[in-house]
PDB file of N, CA and C in Angstrom:
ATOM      1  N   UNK A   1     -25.041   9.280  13.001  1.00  0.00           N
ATOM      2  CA  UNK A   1     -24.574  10.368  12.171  1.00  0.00           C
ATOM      3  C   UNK A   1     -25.045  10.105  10.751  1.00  0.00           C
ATOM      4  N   UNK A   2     -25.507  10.839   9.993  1.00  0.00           N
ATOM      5  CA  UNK A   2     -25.897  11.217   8.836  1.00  0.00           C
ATOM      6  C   UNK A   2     -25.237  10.938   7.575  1.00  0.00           C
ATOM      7  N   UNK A   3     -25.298  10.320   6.524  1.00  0.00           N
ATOM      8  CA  UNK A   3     -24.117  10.153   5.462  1.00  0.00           C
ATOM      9  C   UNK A   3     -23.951  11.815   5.027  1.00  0.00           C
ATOM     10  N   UNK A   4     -24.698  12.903   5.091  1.00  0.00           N
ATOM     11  CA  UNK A   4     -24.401  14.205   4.909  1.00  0.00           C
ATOM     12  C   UNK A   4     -24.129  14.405   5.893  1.00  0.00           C
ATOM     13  N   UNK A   5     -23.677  14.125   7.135  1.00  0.00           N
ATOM     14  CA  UNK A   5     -22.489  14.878   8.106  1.00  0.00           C
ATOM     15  C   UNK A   5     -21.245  13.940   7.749  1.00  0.00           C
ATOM     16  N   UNK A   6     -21.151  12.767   7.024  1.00  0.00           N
ATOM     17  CA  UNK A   6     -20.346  11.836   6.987  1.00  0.00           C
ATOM     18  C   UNK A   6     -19.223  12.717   5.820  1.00  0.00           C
ATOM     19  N   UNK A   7     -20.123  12.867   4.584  1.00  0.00           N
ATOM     20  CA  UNK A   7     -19.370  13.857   3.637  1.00  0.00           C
ATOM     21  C   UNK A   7     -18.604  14.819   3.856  1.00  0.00           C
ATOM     22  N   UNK A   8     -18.736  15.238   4.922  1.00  0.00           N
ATOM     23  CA  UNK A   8     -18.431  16.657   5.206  1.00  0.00           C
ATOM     24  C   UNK A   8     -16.670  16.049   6.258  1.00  0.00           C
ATOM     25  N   UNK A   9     -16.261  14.713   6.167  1.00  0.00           N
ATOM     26  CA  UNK A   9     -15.282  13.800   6.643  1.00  0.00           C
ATOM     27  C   UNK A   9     -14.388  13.691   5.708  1.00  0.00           C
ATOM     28  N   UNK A  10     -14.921  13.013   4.846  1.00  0.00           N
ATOM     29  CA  UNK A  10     -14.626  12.447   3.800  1.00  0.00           C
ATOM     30  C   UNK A  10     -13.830  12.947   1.866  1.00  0.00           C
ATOM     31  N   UNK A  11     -13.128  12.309   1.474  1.00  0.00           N
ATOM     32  CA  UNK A  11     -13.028  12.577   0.200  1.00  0.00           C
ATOM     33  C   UNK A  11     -12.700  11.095  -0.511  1.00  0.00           C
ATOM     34  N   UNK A  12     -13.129  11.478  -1.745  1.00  0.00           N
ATOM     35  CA  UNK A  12     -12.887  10.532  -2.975  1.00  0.00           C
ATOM     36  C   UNK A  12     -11.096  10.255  -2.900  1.00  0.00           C
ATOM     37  N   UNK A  13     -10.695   8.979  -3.268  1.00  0.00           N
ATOM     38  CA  UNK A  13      -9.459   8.401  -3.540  1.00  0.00           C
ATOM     39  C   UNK A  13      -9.377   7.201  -4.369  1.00  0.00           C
ATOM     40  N   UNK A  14      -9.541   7.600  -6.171  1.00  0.00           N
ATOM     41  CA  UNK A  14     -10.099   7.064  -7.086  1.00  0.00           C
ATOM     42  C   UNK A  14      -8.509   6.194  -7.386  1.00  0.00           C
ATOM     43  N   UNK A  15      -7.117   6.806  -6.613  1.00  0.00           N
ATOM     44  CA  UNK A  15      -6.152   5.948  -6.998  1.00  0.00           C
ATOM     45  C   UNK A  15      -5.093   5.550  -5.717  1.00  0.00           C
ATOM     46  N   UNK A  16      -4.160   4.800  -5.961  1.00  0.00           N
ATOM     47  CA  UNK A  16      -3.645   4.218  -5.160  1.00  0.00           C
ATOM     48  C   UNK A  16      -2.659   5.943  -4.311  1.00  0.00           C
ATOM     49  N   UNK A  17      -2.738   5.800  -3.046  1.00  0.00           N
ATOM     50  CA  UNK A  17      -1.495   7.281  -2.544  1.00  0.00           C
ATOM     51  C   UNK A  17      -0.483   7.021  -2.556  1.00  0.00           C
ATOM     52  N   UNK A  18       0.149   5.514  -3.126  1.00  0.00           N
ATOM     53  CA  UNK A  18       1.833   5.447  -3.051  1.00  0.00           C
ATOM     54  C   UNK A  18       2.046   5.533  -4.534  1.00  0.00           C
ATOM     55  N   UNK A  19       1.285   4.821  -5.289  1.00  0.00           N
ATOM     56  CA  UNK A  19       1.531   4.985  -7.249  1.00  0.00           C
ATOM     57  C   UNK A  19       0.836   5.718  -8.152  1.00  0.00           C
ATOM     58  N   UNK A  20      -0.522   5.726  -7.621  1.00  0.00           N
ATOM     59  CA  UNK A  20      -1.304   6.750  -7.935  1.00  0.00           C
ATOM     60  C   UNK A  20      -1.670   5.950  -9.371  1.00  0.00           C
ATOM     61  N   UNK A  21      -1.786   4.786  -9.284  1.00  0.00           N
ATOM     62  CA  UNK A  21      -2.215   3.808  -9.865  1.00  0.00           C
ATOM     63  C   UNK A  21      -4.001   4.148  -9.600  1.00  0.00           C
ATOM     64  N   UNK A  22      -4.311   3.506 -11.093  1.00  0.00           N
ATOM     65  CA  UNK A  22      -6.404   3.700 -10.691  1.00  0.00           C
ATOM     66  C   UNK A  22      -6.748   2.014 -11.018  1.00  0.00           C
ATOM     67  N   UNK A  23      -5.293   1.156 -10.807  1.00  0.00           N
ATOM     68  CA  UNK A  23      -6.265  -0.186 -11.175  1.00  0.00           C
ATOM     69  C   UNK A  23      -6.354  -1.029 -10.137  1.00  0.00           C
ATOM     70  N   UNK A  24      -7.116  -1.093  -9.370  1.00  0.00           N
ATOM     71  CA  UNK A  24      -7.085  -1.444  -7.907  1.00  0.00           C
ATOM     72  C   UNK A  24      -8.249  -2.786  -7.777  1.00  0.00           C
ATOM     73  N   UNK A  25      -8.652  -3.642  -6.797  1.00  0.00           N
ATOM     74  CA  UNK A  25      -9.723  -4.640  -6.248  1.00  0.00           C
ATOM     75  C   UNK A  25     -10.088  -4.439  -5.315  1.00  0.00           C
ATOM     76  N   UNK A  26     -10.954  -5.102  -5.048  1.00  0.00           N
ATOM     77  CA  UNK A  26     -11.953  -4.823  -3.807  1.00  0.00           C
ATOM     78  C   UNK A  26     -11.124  -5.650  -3.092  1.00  0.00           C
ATOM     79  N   UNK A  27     -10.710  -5.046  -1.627  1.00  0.00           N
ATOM     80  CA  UNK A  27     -10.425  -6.088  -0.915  1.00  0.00           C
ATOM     81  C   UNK A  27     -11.024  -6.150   0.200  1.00  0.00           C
ATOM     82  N   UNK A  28     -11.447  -7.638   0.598  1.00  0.00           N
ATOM     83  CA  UNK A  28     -12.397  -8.298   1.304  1.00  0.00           C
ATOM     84  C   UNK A  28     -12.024  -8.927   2.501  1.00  0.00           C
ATOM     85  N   UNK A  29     -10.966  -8.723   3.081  1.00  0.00           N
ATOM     86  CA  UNK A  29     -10.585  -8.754   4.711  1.00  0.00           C
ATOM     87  C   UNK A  29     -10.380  -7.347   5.211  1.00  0.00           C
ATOM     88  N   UNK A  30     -11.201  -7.223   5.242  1.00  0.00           N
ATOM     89  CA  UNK A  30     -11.813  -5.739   5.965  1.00  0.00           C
ATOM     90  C   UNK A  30     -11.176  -5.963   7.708  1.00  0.00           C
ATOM     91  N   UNK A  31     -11.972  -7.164   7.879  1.00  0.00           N
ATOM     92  CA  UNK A  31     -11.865  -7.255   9.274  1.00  0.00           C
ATOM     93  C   UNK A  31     -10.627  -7.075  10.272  1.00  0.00           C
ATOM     94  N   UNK A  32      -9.971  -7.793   9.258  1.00  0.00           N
ATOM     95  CA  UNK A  32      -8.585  -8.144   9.703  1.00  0.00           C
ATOM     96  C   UNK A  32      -7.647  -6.388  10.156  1.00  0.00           C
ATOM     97  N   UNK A  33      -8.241  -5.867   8.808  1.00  0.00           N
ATOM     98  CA  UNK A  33      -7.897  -3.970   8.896  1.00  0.00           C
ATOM     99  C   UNK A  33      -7.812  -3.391  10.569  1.00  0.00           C
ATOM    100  N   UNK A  34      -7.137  -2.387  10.539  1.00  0.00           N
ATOM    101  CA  UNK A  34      -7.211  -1.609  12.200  1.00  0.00           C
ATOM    102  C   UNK A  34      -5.859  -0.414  12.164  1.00  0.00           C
ATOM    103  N   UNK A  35      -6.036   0.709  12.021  1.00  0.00           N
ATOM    104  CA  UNK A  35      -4.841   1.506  12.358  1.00  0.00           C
ATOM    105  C   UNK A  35      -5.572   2.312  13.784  1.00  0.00           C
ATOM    106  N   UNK A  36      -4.632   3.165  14.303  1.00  0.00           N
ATOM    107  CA  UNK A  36      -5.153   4.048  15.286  1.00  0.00           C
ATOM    108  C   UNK A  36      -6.069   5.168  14.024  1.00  0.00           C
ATOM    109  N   UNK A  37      -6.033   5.927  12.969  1.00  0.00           N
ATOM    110  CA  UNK A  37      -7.307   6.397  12.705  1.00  0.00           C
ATOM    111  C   UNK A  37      -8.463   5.921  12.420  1.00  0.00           C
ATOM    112  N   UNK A  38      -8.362   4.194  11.818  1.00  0.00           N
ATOM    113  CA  UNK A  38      -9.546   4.184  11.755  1.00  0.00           C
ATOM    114  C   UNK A  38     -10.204   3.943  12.822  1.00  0.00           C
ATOM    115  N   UNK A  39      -9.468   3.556  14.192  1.00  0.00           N
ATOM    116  CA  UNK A  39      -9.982   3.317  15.568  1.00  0.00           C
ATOM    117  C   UNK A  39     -10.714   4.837  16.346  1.00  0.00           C
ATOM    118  N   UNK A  40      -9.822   5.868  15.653  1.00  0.00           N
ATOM    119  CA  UNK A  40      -9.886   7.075  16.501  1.00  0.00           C
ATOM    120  C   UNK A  40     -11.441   7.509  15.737  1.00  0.00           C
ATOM    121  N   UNK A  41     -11.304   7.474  14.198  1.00  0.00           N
ATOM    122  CA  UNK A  41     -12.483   7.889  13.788  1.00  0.00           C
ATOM    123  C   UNK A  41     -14.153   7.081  13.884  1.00  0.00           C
ATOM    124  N   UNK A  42     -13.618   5.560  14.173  1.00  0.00           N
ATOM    125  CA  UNK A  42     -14.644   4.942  14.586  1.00  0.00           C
ATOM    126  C   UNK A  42     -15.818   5.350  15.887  1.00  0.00           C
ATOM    127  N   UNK A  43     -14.614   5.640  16.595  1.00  0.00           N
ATOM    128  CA  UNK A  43     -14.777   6.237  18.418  1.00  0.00           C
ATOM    129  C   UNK A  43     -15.660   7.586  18.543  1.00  0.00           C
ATOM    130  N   UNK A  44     -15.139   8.524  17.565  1.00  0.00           N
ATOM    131  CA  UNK A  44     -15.515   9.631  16.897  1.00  0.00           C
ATOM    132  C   UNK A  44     -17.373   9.854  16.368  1.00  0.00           C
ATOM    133  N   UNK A  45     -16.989   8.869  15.700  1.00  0.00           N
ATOM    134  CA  UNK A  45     -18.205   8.804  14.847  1.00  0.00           C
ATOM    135  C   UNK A  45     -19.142   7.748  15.765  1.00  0.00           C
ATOM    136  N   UNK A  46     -18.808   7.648  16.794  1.00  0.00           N
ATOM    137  CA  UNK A  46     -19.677   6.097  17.598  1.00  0.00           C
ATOM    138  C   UNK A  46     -20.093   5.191  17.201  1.00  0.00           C
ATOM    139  N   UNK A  47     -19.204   4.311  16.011  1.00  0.00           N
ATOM    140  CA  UNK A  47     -19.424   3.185  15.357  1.00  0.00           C
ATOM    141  C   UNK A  47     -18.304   2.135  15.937  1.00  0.00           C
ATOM    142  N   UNK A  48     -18.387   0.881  15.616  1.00  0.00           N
ATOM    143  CA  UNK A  48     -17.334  -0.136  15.988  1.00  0.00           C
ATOM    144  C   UNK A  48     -16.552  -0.110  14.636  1.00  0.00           C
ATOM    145  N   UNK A  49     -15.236  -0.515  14.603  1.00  0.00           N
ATOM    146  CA  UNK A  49     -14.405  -0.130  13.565  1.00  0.00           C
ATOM    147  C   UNK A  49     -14.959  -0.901  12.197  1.00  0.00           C
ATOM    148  N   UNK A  50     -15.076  -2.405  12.718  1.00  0.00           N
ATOM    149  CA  UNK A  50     -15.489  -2.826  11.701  1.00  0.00           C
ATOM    150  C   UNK A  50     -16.720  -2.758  10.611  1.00  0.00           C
ATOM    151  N   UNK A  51     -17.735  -1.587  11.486  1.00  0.00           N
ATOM    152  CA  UNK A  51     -19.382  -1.395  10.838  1.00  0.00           C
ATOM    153  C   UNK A  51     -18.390  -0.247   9.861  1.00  0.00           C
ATOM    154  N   UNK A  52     -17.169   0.535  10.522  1.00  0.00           N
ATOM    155  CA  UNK A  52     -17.028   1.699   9.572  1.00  0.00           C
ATOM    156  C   UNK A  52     -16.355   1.584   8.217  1.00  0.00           C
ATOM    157  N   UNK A  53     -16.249   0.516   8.630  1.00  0.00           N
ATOM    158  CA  UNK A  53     -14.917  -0.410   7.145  1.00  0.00           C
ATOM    159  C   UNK A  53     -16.063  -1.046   6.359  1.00  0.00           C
ATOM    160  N   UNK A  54     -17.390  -1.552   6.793  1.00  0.00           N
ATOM    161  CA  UNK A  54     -17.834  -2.496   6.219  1.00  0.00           C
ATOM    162  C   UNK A  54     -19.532  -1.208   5.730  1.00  0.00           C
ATOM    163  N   UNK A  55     -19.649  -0.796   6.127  1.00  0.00           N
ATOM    164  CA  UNK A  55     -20.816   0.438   5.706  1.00  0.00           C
ATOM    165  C   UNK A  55     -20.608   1.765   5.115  1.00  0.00           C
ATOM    166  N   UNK A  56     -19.352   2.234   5.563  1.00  0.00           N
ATOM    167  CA  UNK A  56     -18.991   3.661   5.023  1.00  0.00           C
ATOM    168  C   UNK A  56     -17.500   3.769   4.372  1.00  0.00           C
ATOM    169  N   UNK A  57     -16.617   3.162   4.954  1.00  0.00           N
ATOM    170  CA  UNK A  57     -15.277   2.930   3.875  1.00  0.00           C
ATOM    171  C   UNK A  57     -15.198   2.128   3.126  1.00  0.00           C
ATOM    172  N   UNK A  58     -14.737   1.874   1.833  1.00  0.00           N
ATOM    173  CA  UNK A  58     -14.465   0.454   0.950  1.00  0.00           C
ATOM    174  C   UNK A  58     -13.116   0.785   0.744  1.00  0.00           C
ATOM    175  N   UNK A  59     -12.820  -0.761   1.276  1.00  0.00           N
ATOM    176  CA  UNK A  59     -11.114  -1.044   1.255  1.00  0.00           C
ATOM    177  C   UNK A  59     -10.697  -1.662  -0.333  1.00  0.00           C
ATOM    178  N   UNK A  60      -9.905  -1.504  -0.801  1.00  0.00           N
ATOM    179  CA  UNK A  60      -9.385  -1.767  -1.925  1.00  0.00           C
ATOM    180  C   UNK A  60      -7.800  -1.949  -1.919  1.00  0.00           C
ATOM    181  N   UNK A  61      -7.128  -3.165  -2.709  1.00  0.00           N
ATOM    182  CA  UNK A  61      -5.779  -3.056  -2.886  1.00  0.00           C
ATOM    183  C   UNK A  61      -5.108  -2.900  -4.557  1.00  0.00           C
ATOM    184  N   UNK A  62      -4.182  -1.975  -4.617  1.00  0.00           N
ATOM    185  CA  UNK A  62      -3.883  -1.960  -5.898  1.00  0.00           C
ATOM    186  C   UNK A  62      -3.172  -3.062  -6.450  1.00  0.00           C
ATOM    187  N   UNK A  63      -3.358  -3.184  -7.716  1.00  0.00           N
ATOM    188  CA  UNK A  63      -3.369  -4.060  -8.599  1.00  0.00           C
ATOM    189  C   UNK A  63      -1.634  -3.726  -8.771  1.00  0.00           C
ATOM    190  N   UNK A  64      -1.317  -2.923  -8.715  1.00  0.00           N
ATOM    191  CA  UNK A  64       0.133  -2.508  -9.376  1.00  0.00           C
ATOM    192  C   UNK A  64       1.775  -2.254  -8.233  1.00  0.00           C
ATOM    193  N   UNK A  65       1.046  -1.800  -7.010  1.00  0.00           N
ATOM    194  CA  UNK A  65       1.945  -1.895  -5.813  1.00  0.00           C
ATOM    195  C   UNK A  65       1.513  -2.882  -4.401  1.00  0.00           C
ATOM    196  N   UNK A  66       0.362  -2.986  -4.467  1.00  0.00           N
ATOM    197  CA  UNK A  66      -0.302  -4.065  -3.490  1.00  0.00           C
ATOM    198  C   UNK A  66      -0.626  -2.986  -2.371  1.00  0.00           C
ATOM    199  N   UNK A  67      -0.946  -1.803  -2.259  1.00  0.00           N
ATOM    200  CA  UNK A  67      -0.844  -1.133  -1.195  1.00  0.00           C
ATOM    201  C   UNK A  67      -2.518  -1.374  -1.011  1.00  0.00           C
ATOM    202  N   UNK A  68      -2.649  -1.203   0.291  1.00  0.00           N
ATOM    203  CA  UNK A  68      -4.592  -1.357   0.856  1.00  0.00           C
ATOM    204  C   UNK A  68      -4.883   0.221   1.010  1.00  0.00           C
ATOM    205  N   UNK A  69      -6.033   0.391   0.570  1.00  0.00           N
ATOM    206  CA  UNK A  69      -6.431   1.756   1.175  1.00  0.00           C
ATOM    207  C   UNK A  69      -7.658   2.080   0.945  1.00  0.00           C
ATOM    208  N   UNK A  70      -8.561   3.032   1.122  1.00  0.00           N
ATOM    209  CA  UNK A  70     -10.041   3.454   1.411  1.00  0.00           C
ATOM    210  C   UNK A  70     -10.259   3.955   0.897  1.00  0.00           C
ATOM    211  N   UNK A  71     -11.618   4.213   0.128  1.00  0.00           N
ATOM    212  CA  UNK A  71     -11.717   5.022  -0.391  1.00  0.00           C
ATOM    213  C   UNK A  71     -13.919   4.841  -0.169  1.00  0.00           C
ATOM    214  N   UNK A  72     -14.144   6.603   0.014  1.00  0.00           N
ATOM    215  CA  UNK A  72     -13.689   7.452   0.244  1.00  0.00           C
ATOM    216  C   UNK A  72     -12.699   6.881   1.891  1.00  0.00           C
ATOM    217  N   UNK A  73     -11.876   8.523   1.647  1.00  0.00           N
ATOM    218  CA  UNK A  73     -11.054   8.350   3.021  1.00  0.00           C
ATOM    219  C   UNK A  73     -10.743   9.771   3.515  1.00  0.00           C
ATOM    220  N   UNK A  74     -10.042  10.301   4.742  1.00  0.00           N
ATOM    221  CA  UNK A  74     -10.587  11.163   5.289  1.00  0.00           C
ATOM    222  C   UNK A  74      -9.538  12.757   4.524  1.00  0.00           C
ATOM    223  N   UNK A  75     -10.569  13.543   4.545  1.00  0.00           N
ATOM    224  CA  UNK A  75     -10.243  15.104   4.197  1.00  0.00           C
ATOM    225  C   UNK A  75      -9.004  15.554   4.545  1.00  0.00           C
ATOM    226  N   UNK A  76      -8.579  16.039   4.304  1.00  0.00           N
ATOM    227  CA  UNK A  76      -7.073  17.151   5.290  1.00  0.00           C
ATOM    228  C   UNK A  76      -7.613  17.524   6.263  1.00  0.00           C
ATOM    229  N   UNK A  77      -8.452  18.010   6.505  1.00  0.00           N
ATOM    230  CA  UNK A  77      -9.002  18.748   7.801  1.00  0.00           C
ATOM    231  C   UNK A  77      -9.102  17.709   8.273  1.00  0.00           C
ATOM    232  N   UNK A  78      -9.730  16.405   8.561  1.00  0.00           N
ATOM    233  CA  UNK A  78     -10.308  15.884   9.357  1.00  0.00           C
ATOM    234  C   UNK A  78      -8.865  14.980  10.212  1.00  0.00           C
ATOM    235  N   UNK A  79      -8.339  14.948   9.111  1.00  0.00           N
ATOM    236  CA  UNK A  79      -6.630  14.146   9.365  1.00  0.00           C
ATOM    237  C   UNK A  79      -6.395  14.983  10.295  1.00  0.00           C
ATOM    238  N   UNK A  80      -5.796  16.100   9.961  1.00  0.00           N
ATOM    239  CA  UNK A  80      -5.911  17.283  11.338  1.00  0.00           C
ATOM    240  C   UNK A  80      -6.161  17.042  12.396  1.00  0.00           C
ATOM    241  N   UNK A  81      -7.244  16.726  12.557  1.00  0.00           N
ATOM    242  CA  UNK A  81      -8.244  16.827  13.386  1.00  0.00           C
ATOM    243  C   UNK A  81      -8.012  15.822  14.135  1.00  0.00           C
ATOM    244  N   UNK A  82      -8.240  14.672  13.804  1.00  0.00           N
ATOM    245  CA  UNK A  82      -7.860  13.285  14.839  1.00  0.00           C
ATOM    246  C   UNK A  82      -6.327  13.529  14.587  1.00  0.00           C
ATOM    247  N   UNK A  83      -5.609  13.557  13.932  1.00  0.00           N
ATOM    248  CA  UNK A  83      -4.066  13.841  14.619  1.00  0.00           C
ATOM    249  C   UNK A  83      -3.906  14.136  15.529  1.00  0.00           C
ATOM    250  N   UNK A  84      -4.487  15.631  15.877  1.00  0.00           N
ATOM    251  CA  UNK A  84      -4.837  16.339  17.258  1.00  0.00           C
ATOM    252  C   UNK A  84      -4.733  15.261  17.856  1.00  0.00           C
ATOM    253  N   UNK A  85      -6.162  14.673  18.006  1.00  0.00           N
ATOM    254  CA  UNK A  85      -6.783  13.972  18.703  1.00  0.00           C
ATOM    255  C   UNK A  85      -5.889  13.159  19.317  1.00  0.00           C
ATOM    256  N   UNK A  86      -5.089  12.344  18.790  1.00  0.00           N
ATOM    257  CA  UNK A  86      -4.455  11.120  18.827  1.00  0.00           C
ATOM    258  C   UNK A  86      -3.364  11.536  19.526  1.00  0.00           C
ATOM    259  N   UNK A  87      -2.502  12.492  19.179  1.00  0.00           N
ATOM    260  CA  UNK A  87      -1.480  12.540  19.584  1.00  0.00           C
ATOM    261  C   UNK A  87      -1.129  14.320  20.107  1.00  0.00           C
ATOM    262  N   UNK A  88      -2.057  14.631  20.408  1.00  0.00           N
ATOM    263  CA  UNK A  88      -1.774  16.349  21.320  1.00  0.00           C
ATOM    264  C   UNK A  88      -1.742  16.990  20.621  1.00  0.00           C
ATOM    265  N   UNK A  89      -2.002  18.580  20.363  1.00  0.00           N
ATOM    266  CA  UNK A  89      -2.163  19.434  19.836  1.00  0.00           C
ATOM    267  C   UNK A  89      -0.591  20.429  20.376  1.00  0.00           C
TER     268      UNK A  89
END
């Protein structure tokens, strides 16, 4: 898949979604990472979870609540979408 079909997934998340904090780090146990979306969207996209964490998402934790999260990360629609997916329409 295409990083322009990838966009069309995706949005910017320049701050933390629990504080909405913008002073955040790179965080570098990626591996260790795993929810059911990023599994569902991995599956999706026919990547292994960890190429999608380590090539197309960057994980980051904030500096101010400790929360982990992605950025970019996925659209409303696409949340939708594997919600469906995941758990029935």
């Amino acid at each position: 898949m295409s990083a322009v079909d990838l966009a069309s997934y995706l949005q910017s998340n320049p701050v933390c979604p629990v504080c909405q904090s913008g002073d955040r780090s790179d965080f570098f146990e990626q591996e260790v990472m795993s929810n059911d979306y990023l599994n569902t969207l991995a599956s999706y996209l026919q990547v292994d979870t960890n190429s999608l964490l380590t090539s197309i998402l960057r994980a980051y934790q904030c500096r101010n609540c400790t929360t982990i999260y992605c950025d970019p990360w996925l659209n409303s629609k696409t949340s939708a979408m594997l919600y469906g997916l995941m758990y029935g329409q």
